[in-house]
PDB file of N, CA and C in Angstrom:
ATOM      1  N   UNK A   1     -32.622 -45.346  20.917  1.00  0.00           N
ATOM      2  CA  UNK A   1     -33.411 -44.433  20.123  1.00  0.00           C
ATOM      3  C   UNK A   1     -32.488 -43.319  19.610  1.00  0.00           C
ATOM      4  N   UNK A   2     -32.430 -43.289  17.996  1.00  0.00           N
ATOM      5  CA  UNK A   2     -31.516 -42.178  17.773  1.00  0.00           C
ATOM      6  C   UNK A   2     -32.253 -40.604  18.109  1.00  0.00           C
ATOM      7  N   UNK A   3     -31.365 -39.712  18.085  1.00  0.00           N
ATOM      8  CA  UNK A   3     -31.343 -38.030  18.574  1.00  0.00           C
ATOM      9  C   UNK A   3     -31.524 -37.815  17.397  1.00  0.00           C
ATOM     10  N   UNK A   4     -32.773 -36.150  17.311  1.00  0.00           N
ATOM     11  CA  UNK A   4     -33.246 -36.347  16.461  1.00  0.00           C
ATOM     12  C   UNK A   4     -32.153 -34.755  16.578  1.00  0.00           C
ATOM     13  N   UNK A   5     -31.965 -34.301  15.027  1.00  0.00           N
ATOM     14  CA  UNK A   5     -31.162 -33.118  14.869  1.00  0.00           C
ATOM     15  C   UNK A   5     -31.363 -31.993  14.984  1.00  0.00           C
ATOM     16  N   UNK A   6     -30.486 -31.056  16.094  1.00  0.00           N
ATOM     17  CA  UNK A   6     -30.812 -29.714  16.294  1.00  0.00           C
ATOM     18  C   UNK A   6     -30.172 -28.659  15.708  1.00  0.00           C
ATOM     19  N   UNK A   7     -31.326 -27.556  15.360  1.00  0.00           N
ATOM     20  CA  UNK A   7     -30.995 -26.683  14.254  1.00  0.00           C
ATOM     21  C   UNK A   7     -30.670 -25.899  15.207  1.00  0.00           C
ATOM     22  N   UNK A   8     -29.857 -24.434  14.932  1.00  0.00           N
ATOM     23  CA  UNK A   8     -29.563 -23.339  15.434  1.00  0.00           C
ATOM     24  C   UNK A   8     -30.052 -22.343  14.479  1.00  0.00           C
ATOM     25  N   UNK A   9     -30.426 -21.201  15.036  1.00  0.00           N
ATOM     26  CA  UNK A   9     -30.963 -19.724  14.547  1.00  0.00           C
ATOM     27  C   UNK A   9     -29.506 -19.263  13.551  1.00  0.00           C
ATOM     28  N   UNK A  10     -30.011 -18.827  13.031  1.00  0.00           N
ATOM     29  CA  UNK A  10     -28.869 -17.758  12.154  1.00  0.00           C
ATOM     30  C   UNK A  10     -29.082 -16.878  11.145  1.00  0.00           C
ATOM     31  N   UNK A  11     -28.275 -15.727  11.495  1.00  0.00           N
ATOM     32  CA  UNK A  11     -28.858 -14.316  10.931  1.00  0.00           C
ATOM     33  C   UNK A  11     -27.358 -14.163   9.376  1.00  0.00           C
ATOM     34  N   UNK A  12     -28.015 -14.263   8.937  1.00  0.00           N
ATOM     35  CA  UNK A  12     -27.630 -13.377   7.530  1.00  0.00           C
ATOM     36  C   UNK A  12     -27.831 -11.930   7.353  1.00  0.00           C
ATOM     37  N   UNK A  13     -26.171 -12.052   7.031  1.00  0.00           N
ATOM     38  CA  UNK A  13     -25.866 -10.308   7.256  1.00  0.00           C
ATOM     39  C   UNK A  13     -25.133  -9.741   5.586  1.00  0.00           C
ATOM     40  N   UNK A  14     -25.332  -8.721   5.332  1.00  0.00           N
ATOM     41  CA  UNK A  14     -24.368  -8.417   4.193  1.00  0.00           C
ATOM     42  C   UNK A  14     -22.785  -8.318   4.423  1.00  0.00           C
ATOM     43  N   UNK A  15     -22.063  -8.722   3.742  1.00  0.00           N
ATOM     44  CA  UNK A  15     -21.196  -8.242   3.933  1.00  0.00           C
ATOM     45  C   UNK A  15     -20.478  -6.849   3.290  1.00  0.00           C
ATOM     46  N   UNK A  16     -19.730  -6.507   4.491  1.00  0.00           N
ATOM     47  CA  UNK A  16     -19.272  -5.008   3.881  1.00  0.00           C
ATOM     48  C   UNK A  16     -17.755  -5.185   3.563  1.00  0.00           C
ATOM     49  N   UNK A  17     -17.255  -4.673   2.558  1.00  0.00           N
ATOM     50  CA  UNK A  17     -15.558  -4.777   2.267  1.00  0.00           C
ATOM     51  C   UNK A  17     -14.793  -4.055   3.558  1.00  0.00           C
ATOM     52  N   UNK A  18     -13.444  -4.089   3.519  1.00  0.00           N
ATOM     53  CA  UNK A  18     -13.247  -3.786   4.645  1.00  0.00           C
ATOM     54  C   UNK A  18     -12.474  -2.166   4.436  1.00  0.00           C
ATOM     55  N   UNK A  19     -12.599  -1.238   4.839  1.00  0.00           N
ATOM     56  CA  UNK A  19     -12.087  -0.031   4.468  1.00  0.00           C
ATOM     57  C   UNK A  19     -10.433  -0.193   3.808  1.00  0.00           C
ATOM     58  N   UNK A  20     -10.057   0.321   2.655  1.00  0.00           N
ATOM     59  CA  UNK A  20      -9.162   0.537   2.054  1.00  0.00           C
ATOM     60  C   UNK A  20      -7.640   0.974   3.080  1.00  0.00           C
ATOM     61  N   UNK A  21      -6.798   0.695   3.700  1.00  0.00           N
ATOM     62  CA  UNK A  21      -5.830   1.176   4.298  1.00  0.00           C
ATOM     63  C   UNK A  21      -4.559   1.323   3.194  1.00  0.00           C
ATOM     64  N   UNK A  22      -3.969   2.718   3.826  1.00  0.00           N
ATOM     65  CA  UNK A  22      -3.054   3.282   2.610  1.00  0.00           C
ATOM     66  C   UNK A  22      -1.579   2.117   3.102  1.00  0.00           C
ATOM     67  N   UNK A  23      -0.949   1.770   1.747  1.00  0.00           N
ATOM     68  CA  UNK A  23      -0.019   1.412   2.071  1.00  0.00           C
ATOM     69  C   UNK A  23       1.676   2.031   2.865  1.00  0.00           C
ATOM     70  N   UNK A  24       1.974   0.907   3.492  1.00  0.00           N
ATOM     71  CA  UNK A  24       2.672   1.682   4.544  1.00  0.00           C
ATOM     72  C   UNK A  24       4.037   1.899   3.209  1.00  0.00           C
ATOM     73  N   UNK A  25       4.774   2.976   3.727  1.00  0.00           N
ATOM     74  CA  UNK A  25       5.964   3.000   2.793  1.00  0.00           C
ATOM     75  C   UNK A  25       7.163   1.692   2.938  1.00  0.00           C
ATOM     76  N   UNK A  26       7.584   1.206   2.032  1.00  0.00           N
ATOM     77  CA  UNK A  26       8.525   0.195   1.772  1.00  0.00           C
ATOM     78  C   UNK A  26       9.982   0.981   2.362  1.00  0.00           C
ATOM     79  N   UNK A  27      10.633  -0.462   3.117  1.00  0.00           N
ATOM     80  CA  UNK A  27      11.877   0.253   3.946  1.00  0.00           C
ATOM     81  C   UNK A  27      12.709   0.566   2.898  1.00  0.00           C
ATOM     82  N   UNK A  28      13.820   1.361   2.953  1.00  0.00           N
ATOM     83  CA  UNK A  28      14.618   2.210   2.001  1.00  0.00           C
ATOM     84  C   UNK A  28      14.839   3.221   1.107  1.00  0.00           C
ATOM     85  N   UNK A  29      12.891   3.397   1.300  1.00  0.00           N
ATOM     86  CA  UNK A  29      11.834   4.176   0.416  1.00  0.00           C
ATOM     87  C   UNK A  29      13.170   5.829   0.834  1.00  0.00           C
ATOM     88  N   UNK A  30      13.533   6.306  -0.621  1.00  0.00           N
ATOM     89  CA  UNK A  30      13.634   7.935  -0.034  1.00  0.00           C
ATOM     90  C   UNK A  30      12.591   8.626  -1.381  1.00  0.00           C
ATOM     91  N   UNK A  31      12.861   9.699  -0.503  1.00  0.00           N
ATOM     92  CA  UNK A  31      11.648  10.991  -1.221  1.00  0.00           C
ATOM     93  C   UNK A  31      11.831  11.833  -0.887  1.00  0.00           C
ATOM     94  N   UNK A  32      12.090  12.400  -2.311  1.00  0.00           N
ATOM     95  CA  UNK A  32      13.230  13.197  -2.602  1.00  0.00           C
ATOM     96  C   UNK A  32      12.152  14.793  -2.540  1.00  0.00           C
ATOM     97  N   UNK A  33      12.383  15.970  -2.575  1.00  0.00           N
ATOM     98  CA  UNK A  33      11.086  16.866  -2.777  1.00  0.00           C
ATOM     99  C   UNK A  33      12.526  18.502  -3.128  1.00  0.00           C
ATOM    100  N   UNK A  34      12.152  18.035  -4.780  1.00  0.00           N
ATOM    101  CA  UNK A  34      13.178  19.462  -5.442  1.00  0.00           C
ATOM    102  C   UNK A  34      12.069  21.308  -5.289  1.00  0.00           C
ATOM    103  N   UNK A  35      12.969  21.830  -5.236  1.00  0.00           N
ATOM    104  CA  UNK A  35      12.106  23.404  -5.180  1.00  0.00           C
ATOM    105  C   UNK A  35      11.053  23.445  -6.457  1.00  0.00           C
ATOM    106  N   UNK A  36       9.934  24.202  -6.091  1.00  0.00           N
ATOM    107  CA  UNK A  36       9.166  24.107  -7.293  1.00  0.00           C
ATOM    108  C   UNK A  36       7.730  22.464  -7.258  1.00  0.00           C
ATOM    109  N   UNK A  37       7.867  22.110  -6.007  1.00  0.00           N
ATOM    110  CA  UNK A  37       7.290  21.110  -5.588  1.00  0.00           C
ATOM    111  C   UNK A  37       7.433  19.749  -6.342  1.00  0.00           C
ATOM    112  N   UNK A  38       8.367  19.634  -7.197  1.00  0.00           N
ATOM    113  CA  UNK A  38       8.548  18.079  -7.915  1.00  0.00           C
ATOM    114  C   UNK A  38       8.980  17.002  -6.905  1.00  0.00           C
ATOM    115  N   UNK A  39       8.411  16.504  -6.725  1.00  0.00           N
ATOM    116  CA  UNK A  39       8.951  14.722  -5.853  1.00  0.00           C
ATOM    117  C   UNK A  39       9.353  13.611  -6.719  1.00  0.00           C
ATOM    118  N   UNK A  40      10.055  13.163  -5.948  1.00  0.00           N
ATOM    119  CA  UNK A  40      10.633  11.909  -6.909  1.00  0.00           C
ATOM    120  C   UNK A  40      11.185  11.076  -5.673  1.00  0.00           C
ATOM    121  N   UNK A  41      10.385   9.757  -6.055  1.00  0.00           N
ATOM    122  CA  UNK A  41      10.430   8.467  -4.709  1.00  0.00           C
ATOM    123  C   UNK A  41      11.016   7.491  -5.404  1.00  0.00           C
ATOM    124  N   UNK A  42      12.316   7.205  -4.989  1.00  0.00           N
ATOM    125  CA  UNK A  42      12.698   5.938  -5.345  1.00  0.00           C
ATOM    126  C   UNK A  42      13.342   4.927  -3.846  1.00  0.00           C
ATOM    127  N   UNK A  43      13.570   3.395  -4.295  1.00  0.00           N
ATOM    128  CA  UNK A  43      14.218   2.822  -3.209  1.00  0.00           C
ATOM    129  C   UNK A  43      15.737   2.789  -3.209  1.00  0.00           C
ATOM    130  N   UNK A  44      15.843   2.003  -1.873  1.00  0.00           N
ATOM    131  CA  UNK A  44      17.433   2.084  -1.746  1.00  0.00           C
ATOM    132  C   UNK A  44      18.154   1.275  -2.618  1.00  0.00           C
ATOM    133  N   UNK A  45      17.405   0.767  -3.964  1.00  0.00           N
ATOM    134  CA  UNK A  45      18.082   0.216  -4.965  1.00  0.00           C
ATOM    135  C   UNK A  45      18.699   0.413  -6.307  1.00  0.00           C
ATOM    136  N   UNK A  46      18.095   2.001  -6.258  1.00  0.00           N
ATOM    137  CA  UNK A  46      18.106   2.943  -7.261  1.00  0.00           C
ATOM    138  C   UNK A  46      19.652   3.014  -7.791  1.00  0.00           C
ATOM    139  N   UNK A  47      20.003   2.832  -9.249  1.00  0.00           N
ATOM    140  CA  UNK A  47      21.344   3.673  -9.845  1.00  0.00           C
ATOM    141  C   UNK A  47      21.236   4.371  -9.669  1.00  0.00           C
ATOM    142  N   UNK A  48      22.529   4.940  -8.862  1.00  0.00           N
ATOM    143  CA  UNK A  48      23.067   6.189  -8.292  1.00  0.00           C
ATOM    144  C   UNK A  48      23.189   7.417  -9.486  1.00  0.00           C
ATOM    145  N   UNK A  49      23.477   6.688 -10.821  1.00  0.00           N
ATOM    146  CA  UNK A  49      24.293   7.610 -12.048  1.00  0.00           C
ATOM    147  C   UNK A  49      22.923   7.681 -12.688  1.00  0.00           C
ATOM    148  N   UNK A  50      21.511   6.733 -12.823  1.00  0.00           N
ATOM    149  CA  UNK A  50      20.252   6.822 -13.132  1.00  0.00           C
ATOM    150  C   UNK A  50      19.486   8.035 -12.441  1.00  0.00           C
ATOM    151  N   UNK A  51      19.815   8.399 -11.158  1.00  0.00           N
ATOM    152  CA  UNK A  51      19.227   9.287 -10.120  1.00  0.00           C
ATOM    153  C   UNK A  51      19.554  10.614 -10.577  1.00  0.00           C
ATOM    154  N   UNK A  52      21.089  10.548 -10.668  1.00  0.00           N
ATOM    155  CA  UNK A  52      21.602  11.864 -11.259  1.00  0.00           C
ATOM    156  C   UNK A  52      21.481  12.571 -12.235  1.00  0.00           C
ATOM    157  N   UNK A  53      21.065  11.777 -13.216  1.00  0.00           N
ATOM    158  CA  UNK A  53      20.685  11.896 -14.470  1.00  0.00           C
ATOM    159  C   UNK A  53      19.041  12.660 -14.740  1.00  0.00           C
ATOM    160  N   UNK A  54      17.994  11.605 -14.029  1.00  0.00           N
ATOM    161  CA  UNK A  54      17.067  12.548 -13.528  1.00  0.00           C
ATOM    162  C   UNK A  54      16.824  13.359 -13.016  1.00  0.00           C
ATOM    163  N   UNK A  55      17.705  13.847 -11.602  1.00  0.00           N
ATOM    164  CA  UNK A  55      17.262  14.665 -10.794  1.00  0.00           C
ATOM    165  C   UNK A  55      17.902  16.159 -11.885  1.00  0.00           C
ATOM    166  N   UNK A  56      19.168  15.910 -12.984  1.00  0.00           N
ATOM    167  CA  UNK A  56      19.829  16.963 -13.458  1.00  0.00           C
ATOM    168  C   UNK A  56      18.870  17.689 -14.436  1.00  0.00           C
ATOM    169  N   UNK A  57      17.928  16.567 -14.602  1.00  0.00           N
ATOM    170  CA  UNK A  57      16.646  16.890 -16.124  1.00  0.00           C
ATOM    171  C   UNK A  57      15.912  17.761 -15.539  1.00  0.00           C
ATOM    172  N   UNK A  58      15.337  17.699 -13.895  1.00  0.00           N
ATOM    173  CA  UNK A  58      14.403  18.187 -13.323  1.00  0.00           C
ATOM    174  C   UNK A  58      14.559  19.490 -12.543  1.00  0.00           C
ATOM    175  N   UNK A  59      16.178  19.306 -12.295  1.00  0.00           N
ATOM    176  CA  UNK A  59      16.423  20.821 -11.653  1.00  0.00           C
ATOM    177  C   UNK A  59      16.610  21.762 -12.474  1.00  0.00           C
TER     178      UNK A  59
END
């Protein structure tokens, strides 16, 4: 004699997204912070003579 099929209960729920987490900083990351509160974040891949160039515009 075949088994006849058993159902299980089940609850339907909303789903919720999952809270936003800030990203962690990337290794090599520097950040830089000139007087006058200007920041400037670059990585450890940055032109050195590109950096200088900016940071000379900003100071």
């Amino acid at each position: 004699m075949p088994s006849l099929p058993v159902f299980a209960e089940v609850q339907v729920a909303e789903l919720t997204p999952p809270a936003p987490q800030p990203a962690p900083y990337p290794s090599g990351l520097i950040q830089i912070e000139l007087p006058g509160g200007v920041r400037v974040s670059v990585d450890a891949g940055v032109d050195a003579d590109v950096l200088a160039r900016v940071l000379s515009v900003l100071r």
